[in-house]
N, C-alpha and C. Protein backbone atom coordinates (compact mmCIF):
# COMPACT_ATOMS: atom_id res chain seq x y z
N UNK A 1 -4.18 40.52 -15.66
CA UNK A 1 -3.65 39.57 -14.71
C UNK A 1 -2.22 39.97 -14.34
N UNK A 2 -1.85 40.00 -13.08
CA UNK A 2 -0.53 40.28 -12.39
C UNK A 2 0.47 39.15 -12.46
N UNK A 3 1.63 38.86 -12.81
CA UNK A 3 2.25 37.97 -13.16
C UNK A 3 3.17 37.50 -11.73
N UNK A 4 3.38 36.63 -11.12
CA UNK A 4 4.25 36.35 -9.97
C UNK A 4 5.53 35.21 -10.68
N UNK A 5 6.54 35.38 -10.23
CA UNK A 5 7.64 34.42 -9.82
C UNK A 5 8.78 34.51 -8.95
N UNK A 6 9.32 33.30 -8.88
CA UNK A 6 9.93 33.39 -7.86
C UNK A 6 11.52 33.16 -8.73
N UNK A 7 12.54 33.84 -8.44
CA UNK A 7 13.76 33.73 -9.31
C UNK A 7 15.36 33.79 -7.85
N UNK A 8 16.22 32.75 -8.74
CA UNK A 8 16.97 31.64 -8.00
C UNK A 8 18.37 32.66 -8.04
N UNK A 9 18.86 33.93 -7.18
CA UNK A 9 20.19 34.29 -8.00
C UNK A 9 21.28 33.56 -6.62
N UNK A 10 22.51 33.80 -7.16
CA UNK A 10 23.91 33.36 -5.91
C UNK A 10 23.44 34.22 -4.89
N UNK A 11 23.78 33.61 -3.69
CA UNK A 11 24.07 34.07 -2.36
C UNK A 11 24.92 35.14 -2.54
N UNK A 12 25.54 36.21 -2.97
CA UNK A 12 26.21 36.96 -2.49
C UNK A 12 26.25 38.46 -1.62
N UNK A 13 27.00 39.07 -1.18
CA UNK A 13 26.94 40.36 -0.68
C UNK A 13 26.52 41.03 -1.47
N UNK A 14 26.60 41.57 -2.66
CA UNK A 14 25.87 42.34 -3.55
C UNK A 14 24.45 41.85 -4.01
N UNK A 15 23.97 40.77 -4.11
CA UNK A 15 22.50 39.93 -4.20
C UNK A 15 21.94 40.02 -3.17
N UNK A 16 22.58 40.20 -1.66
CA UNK A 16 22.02 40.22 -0.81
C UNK A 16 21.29 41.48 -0.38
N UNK A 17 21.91 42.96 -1.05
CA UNK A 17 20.81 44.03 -0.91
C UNK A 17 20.02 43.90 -1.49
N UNK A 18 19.50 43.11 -2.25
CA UNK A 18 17.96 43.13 -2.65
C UNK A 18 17.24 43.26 -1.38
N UNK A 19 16.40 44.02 -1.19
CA UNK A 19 15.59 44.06 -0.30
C UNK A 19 14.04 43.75 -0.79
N UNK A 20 13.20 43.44 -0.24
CA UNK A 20 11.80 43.54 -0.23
C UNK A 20 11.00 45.20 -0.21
N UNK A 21 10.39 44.98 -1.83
CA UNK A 21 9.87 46.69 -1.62
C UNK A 21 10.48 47.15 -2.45
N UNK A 22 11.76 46.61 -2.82
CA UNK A 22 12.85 47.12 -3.90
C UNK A 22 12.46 46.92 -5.51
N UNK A 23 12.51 47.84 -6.22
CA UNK A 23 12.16 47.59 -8.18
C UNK A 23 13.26 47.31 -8.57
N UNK A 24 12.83 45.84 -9.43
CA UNK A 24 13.76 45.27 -10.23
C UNK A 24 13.13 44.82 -11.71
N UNK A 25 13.80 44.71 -12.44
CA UNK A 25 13.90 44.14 -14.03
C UNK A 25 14.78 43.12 -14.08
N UNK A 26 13.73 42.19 -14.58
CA UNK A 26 14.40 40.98 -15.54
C UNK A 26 14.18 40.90 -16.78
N UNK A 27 15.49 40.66 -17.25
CA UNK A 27 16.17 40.75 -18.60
C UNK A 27 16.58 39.41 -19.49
N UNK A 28 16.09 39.89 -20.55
CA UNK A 28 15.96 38.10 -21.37
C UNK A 28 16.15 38.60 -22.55
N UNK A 29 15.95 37.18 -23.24
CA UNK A 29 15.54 37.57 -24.75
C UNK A 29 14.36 37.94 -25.66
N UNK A 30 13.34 38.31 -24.71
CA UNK A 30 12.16 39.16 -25.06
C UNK A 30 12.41 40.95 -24.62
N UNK A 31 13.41 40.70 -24.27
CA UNK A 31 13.16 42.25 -23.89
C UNK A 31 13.21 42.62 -21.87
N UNK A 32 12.41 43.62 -21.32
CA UNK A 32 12.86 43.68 -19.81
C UNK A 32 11.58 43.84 -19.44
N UNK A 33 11.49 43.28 -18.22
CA UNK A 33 10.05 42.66 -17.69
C UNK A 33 10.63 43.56 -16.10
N UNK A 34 9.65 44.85 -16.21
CA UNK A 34 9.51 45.63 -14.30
C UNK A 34 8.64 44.91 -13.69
N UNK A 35 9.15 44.63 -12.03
CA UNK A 35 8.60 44.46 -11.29
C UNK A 35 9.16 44.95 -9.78
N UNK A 36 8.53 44.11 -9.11
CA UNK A 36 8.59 44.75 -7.51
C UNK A 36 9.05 43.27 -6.29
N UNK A 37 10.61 43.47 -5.83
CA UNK A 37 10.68 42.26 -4.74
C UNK A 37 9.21 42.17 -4.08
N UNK A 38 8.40 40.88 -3.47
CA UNK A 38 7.47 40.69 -2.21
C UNK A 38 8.32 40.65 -0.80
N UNK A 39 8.37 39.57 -1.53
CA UNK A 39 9.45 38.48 -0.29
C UNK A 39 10.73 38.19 -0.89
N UNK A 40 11.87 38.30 0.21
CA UNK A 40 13.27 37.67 -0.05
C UNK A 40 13.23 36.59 0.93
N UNK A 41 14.15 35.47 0.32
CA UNK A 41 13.87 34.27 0.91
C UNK A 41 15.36 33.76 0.96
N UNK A 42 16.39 33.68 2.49
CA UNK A 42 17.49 33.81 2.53
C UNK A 42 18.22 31.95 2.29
N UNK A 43 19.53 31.86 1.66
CA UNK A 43 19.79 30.51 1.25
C UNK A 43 19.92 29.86 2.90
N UNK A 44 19.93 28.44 2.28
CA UNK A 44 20.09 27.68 3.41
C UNK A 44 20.32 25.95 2.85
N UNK A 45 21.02 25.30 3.59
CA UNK A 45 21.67 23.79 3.68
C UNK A 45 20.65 23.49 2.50
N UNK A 46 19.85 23.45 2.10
CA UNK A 46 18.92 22.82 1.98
C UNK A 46 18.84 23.65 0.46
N UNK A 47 18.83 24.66 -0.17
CA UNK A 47 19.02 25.36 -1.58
C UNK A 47 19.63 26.78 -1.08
N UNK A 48 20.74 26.28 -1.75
CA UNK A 48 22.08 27.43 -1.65
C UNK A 48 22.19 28.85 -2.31
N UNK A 49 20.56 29.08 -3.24
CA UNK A 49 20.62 30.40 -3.85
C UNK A 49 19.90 31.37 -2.62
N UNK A 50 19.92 32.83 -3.28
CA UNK A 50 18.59 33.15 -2.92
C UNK A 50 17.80 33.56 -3.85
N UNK A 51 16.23 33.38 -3.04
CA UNK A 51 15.32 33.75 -3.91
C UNK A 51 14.62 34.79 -4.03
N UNK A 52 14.21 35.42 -4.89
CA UNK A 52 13.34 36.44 -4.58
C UNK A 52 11.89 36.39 -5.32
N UNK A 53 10.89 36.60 -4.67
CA UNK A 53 9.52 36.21 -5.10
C UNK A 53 8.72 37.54 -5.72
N UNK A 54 9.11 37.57 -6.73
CA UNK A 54 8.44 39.06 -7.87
C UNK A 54 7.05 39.43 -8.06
N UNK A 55 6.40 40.63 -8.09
CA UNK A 55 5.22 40.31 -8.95
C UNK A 55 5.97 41.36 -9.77
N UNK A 56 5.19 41.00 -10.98
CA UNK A 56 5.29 41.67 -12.05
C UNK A 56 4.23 43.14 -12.68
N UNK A 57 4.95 44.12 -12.89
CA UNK A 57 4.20 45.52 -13.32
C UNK A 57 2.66 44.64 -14.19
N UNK A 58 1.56 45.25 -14.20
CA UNK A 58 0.60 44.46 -15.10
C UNK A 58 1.02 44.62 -16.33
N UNK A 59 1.83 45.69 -17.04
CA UNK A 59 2.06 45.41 -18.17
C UNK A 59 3.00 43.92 -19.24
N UNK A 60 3.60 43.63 -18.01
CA UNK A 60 4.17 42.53 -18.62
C UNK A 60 3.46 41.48 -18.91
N UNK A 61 3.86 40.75 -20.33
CA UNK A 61 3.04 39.36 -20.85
C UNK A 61 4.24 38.21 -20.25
N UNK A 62 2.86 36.81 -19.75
CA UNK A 62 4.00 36.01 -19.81
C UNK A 62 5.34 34.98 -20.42
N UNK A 63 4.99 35.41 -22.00
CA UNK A 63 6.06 35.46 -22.69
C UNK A 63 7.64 35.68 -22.71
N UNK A 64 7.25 37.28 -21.82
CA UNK A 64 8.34 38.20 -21.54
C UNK A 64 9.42 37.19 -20.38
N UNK A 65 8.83 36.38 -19.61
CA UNK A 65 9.33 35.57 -18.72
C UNK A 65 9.96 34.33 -19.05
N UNK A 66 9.89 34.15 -20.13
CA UNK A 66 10.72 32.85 -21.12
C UNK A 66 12.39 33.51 -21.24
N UNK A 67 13.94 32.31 -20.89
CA UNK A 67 14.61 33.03 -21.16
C UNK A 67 15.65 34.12 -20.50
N UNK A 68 14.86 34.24 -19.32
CA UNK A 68 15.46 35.56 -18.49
C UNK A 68 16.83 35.09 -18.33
N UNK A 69 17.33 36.05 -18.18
CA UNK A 69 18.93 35.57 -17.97
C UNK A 69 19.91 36.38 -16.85
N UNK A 70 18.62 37.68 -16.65
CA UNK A 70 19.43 38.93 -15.61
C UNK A 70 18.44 39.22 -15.32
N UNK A 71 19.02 39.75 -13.62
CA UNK A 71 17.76 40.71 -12.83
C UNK A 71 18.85 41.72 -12.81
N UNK A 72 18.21 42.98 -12.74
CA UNK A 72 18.80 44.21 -12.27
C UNK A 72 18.10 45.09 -11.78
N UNK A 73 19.30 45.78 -10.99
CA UNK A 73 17.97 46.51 -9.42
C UNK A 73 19.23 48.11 -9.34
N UNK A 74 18.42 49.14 -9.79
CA UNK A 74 18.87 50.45 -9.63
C UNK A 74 19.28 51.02 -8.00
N UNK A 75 20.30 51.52 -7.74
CA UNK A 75 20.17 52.42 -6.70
C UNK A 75 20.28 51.70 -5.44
N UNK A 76 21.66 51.27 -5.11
CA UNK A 76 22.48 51.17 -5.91
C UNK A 76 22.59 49.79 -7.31
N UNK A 77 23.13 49.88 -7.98
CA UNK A 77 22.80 48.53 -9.22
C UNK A 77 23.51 47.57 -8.88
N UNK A 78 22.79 46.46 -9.23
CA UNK A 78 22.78 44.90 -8.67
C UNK A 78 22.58 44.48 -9.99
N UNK A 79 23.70 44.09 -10.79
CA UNK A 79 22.93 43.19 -12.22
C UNK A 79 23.76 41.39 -11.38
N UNK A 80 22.77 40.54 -11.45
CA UNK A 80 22.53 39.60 -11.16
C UNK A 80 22.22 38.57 -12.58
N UNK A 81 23.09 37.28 -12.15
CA UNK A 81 22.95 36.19 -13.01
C UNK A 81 21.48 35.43 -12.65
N UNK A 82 20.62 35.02 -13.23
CA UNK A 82 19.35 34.64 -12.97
C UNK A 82 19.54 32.92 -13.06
N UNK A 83 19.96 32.05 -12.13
CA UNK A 83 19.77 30.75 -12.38
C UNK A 83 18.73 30.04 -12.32
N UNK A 84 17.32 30.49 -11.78
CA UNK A 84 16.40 29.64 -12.39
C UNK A 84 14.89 30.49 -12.06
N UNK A 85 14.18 30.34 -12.87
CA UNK A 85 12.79 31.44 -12.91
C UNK A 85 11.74 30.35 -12.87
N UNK A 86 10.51 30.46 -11.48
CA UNK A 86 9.60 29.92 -11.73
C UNK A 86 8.51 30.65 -12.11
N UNK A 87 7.63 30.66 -12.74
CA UNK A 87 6.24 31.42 -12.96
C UNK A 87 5.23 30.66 -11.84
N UNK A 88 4.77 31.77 -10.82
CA UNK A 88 3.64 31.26 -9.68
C UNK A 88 2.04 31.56 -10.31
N UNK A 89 1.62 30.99 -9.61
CA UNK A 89 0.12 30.65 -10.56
C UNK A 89 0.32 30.25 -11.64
N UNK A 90 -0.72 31.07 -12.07
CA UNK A 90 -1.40 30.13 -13.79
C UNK A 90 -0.58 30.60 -14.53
């Protein structure tokens, strides 16, 4: 099973190169969970982060998703504060 969520970081100029298509890792206290941006979803009046909607490499358990506390995205590097992680689907 492929793992999806959607994760809450600041609006900023450096958060904002996340692109869609782009590999990122989130980082917790289980360890680092690869995956792949889908969709970026830009802030607005209405929720002031942005979001980005992940799936996850199949190797990751959803365990690994308890906790996260950082995304980070190589090339150029983006380590990002993670303010809130939803798990989509089951």
């Amino acid at each position: 099973m492929t793992l999806e969520a959607l994760v809450f970081i600041a609006d900023t100029p450096e958060n904002r190169s996340i692109n869609e298509n782009d590999a990122v890792e989130l980082i917790g206290k289980f360890g680092i969970a690869p995956g792949k941006v889908l969709i970026k979803i830009p802030s607005d009046e209405i929720s002031p982060e942005l979001k980005l909607h992940l799936r996850m490499n199949r190797d990751v358990a959803a365990w690994q998703l308890d906790d996260v506390t950082k995304l980070r995205r190589f090339d150029p590097l983006v380590l990002a504060d993670v303010i809130e992680l939803k798990r989509l689907g089951g």
